[in-house]
PDB file of N, CA and C in Angstrom:
ATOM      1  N   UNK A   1     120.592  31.161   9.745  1.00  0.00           N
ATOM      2  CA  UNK A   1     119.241  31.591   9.528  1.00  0.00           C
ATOM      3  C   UNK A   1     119.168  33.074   9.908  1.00  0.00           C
ATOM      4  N   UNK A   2     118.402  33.979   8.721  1.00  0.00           N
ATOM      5  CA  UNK A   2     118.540  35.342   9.040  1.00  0.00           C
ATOM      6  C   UNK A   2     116.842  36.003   9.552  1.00  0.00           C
ATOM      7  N   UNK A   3     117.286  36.625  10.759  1.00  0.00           N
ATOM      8  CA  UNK A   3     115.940  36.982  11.778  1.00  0.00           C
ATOM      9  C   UNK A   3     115.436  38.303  10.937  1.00  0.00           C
ATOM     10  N   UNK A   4     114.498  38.589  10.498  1.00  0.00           N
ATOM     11  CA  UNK A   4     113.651  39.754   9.778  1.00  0.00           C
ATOM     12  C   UNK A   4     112.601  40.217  10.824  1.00  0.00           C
ATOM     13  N   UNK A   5     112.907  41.233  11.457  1.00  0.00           N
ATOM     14  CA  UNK A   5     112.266  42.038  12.250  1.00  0.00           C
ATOM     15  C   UNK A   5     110.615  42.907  11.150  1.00  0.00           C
ATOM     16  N   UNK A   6     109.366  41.893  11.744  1.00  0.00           N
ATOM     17  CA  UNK A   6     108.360  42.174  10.820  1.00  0.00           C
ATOM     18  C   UNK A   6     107.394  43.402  11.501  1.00  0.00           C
ATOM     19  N   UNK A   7     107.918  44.058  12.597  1.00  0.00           N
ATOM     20  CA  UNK A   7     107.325  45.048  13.073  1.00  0.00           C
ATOM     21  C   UNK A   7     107.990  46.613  13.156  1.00  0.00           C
ATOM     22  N   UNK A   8     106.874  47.401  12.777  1.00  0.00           N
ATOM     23  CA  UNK A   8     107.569  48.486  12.815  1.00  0.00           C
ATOM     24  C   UNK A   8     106.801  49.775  13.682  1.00  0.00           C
ATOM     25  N   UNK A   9     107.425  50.833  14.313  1.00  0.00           N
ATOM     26  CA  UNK A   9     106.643  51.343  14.784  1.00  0.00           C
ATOM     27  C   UNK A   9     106.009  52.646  13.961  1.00  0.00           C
ATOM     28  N   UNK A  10     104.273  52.379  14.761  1.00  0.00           N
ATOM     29  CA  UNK A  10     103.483  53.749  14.054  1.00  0.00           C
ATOM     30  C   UNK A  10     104.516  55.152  13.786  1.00  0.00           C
ATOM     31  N   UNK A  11     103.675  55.574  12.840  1.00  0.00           N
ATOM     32  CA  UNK A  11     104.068  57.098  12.217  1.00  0.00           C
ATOM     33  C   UNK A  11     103.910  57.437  13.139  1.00  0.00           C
ATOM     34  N   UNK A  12     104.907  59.177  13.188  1.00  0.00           N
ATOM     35  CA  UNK A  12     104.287  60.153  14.095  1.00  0.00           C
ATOM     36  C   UNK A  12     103.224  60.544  14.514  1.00  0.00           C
ATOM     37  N   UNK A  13     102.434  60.529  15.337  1.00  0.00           N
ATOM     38  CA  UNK A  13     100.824  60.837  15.367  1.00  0.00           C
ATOM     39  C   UNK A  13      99.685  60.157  15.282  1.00  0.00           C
ATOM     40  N   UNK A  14      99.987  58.631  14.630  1.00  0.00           N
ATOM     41  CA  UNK A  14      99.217  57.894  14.066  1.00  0.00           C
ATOM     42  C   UNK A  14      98.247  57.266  15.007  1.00  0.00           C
ATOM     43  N   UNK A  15      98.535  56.884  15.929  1.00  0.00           N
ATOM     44  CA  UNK A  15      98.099  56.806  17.574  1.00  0.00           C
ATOM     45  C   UNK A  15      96.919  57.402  18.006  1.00  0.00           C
ATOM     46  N   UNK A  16      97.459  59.128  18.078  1.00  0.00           N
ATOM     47  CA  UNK A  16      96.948  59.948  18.564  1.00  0.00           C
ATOM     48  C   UNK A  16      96.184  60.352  17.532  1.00  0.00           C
ATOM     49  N   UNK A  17      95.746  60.308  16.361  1.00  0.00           N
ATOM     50  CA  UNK A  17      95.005  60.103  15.220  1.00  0.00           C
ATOM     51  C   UNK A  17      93.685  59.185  14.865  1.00  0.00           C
ATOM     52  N   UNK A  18      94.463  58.122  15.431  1.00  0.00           N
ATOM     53  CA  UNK A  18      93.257  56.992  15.904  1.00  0.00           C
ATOM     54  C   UNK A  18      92.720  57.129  17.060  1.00  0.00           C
ATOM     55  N   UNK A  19      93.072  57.306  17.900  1.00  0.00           N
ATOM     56  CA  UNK A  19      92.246  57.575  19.167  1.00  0.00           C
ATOM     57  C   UNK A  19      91.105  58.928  19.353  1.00  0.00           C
ATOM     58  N   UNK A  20      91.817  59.475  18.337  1.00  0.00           N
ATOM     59  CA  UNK A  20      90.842  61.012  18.098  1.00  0.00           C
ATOM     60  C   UNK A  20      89.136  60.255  17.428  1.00  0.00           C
ATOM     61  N   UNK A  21      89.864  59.714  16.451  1.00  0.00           N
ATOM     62  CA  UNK A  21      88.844  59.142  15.293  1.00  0.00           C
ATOM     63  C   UNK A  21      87.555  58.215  16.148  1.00  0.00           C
ATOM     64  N   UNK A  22      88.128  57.379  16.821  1.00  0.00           N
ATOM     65  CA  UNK A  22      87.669  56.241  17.674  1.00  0.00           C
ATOM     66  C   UNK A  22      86.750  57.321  18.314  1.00  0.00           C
ATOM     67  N   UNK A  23      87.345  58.281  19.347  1.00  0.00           N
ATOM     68  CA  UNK A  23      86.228  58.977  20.399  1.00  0.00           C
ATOM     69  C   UNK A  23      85.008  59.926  19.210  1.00  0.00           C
ATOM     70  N   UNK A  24      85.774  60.207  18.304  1.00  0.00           N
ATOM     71  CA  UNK A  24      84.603  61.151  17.656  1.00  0.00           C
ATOM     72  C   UNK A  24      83.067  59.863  17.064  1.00  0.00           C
ATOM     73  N   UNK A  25      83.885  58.459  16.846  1.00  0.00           N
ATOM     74  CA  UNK A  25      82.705  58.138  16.508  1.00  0.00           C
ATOM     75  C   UNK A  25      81.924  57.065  17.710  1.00  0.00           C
ATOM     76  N   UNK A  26      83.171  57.064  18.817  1.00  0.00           N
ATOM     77  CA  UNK A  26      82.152  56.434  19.998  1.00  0.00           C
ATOM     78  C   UNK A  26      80.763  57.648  20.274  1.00  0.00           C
ATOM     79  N   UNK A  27      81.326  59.317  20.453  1.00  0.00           N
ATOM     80  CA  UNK A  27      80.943  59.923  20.582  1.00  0.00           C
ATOM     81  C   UNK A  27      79.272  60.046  19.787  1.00  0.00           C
ATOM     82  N   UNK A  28      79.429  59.572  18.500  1.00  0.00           N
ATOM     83  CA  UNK A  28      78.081  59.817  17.348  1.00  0.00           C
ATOM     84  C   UNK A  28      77.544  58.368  17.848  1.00  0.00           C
ATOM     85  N   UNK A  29      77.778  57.613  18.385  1.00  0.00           N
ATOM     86  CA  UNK A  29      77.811  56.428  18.389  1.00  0.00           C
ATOM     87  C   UNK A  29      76.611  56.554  20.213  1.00  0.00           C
ATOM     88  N   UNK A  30      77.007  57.570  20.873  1.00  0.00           N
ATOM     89  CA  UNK A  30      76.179  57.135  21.999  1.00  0.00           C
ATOM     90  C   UNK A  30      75.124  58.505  21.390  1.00  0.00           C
ATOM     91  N   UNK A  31      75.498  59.546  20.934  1.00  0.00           N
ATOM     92  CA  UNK A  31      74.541  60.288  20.036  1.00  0.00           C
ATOM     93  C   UNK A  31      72.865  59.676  19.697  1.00  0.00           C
ATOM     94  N   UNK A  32      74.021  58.905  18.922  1.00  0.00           N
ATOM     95  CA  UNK A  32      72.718  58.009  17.957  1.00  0.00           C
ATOM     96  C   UNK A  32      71.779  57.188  19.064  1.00  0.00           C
ATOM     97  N   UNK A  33      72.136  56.220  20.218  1.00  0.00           N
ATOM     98  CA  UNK A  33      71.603  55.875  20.831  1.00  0.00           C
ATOM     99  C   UNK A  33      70.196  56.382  21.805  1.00  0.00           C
ATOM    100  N   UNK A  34      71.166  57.617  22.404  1.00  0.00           N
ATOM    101  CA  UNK A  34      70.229  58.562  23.191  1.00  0.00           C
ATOM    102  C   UNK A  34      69.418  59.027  22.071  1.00  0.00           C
ATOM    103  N   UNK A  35      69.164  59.159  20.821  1.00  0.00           N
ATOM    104  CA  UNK A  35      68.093  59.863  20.053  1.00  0.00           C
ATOM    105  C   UNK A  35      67.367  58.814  19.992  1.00  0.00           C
ATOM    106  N   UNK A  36      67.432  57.521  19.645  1.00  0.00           N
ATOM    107  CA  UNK A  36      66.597  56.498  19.632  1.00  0.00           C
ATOM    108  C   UNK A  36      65.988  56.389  20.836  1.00  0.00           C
ATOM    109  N   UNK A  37      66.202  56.244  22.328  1.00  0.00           N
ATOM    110  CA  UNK A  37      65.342  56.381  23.140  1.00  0.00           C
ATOM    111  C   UNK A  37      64.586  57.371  23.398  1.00  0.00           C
ATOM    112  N   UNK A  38      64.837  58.637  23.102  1.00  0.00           N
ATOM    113  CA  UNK A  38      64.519  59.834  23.298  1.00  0.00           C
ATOM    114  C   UNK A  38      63.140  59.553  22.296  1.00  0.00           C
ATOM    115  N   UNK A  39      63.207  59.110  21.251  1.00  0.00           N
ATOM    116  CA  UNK A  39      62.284  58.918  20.078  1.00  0.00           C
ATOM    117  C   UNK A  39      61.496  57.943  20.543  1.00  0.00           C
ATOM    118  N   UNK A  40      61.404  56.597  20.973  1.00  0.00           N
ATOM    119  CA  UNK A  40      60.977  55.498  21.994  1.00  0.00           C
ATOM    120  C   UNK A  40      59.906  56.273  22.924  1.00  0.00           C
ATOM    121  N   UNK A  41      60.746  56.912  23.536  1.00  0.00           N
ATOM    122  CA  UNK A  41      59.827  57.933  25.234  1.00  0.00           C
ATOM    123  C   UNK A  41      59.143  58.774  24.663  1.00  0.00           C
ATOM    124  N   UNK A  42      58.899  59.204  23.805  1.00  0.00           N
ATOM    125  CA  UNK A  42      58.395  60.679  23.589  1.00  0.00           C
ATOM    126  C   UNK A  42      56.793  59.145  22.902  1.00  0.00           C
ATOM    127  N   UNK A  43      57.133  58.212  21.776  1.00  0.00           N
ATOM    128  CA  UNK A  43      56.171  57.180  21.000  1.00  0.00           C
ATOM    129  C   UNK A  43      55.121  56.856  21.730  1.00  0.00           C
ATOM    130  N   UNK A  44      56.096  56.063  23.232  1.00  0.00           N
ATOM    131  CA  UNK A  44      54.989  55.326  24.120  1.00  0.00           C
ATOM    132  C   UNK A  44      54.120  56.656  24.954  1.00  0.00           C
ATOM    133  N   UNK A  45      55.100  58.063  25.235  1.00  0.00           N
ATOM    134  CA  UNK A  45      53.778  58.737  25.873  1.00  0.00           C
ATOM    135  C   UNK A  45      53.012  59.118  25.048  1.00  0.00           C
ATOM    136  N   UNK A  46      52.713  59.793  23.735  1.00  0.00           N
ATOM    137  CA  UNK A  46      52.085  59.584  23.278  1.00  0.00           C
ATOM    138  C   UNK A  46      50.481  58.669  23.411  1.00  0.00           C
ATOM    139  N   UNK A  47      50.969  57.262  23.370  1.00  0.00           N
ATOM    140  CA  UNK A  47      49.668  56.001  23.718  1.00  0.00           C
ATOM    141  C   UNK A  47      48.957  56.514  24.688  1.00  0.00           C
ATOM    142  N   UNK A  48      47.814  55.978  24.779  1.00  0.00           N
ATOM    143  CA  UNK A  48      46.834  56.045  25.709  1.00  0.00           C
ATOM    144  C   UNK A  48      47.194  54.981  27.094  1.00  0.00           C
ATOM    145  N   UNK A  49      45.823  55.168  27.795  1.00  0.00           N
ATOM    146  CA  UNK A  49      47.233  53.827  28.905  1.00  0.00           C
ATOM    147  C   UNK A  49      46.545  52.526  28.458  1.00  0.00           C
ATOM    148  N   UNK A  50      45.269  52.776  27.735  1.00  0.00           N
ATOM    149  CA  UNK A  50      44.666  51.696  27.232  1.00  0.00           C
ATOM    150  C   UNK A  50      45.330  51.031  26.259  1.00  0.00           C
ATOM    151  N   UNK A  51      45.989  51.828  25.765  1.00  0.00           N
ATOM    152  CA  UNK A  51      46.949  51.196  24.444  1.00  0.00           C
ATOM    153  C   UNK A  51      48.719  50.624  25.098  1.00  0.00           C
ATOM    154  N   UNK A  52      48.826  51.125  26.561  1.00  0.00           N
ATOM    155  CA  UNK A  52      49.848  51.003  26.660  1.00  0.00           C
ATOM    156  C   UNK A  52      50.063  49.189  27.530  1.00  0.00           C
ATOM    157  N   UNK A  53      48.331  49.515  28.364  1.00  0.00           N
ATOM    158  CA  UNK A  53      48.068  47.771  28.717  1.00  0.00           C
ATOM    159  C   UNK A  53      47.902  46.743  27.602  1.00  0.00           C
ATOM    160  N   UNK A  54      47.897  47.158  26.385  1.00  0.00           N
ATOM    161  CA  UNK A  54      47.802  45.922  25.742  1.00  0.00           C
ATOM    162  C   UNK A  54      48.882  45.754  24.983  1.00  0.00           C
ATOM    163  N   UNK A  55      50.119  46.429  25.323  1.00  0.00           N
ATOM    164  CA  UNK A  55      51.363  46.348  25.210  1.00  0.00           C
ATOM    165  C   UNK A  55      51.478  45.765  26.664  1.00  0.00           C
ATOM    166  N   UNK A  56      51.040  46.048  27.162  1.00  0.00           N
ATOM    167  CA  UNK A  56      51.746  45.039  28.873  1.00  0.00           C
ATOM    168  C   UNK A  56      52.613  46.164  29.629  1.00  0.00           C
ATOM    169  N   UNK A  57      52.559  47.303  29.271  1.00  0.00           N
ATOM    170  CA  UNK A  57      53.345  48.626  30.034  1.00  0.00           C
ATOM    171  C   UNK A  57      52.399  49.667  30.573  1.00  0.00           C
ATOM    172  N   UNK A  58      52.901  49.904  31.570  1.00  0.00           N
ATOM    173  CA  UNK A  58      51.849  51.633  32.295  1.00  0.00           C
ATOM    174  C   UNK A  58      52.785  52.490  31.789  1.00  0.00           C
ATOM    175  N   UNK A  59      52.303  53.786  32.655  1.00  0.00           N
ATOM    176  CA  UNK A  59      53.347  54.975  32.352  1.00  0.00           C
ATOM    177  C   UNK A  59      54.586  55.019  32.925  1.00  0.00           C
ATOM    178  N   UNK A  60      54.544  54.695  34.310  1.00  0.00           N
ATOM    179  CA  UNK A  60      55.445  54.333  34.844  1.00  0.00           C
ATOM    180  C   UNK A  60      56.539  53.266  34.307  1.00  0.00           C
ATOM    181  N   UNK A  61      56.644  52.409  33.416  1.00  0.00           N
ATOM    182  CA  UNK A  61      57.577  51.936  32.512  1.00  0.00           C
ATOM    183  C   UNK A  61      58.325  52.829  31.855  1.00  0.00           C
ATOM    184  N   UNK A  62      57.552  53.799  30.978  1.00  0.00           N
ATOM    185  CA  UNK A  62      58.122  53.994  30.054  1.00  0.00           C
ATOM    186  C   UNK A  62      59.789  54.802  30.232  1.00  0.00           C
ATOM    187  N   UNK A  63      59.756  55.453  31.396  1.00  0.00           N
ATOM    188  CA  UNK A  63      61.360  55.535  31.280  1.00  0.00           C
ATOM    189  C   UNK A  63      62.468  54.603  31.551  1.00  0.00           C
ATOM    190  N   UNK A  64      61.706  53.248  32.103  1.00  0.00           N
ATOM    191  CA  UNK A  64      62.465  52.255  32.279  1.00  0.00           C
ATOM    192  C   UNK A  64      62.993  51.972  30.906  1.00  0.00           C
ATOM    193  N   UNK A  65      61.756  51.724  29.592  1.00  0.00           N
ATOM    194  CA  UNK A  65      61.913  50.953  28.360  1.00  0.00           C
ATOM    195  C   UNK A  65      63.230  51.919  27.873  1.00  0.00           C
ATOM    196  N   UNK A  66      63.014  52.869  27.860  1.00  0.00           N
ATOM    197  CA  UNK A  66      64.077  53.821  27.333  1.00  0.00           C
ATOM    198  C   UNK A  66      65.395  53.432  27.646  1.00  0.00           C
ATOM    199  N   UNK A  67      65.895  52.965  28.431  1.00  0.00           N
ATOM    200  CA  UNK A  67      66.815  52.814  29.528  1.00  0.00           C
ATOM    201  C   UNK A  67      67.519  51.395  28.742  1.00  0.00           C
TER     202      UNK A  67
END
């Protein structure tokens, strides 16, 4: 019975190629996040606090919600 070695190793660089790729889009990836809260915090101050009790939040929440 003949053994066929089914692994081979990455190209030169290929590694270090992917790992580049990976951080650039973890990177857009927490980007995107922090703009959505940032967009969130800026919505709720906006509200009145009358508008913010009948959401069930004071002001004092709102950097929690962000979070």
């Amino acid at each position: 019975m003949a053994a066929v070695e089914t692994t081979r190793p990455a190209p030169f660089g290929a590694i270090t190629t992917y790992r580049a790729i990976n951080g650039i889009g973890s990177a857009f990836s927490l980007l995107v996040s922090w703009n959505d809260r940032r967009i969130t915090r800026n919505a709720l101050s906006k509200l009145s606090d009358h508008e913010l009790d009948d959401i069930g939040l004071c002001r004092a929440d709102i950097d929690q919600v962000g979070r």
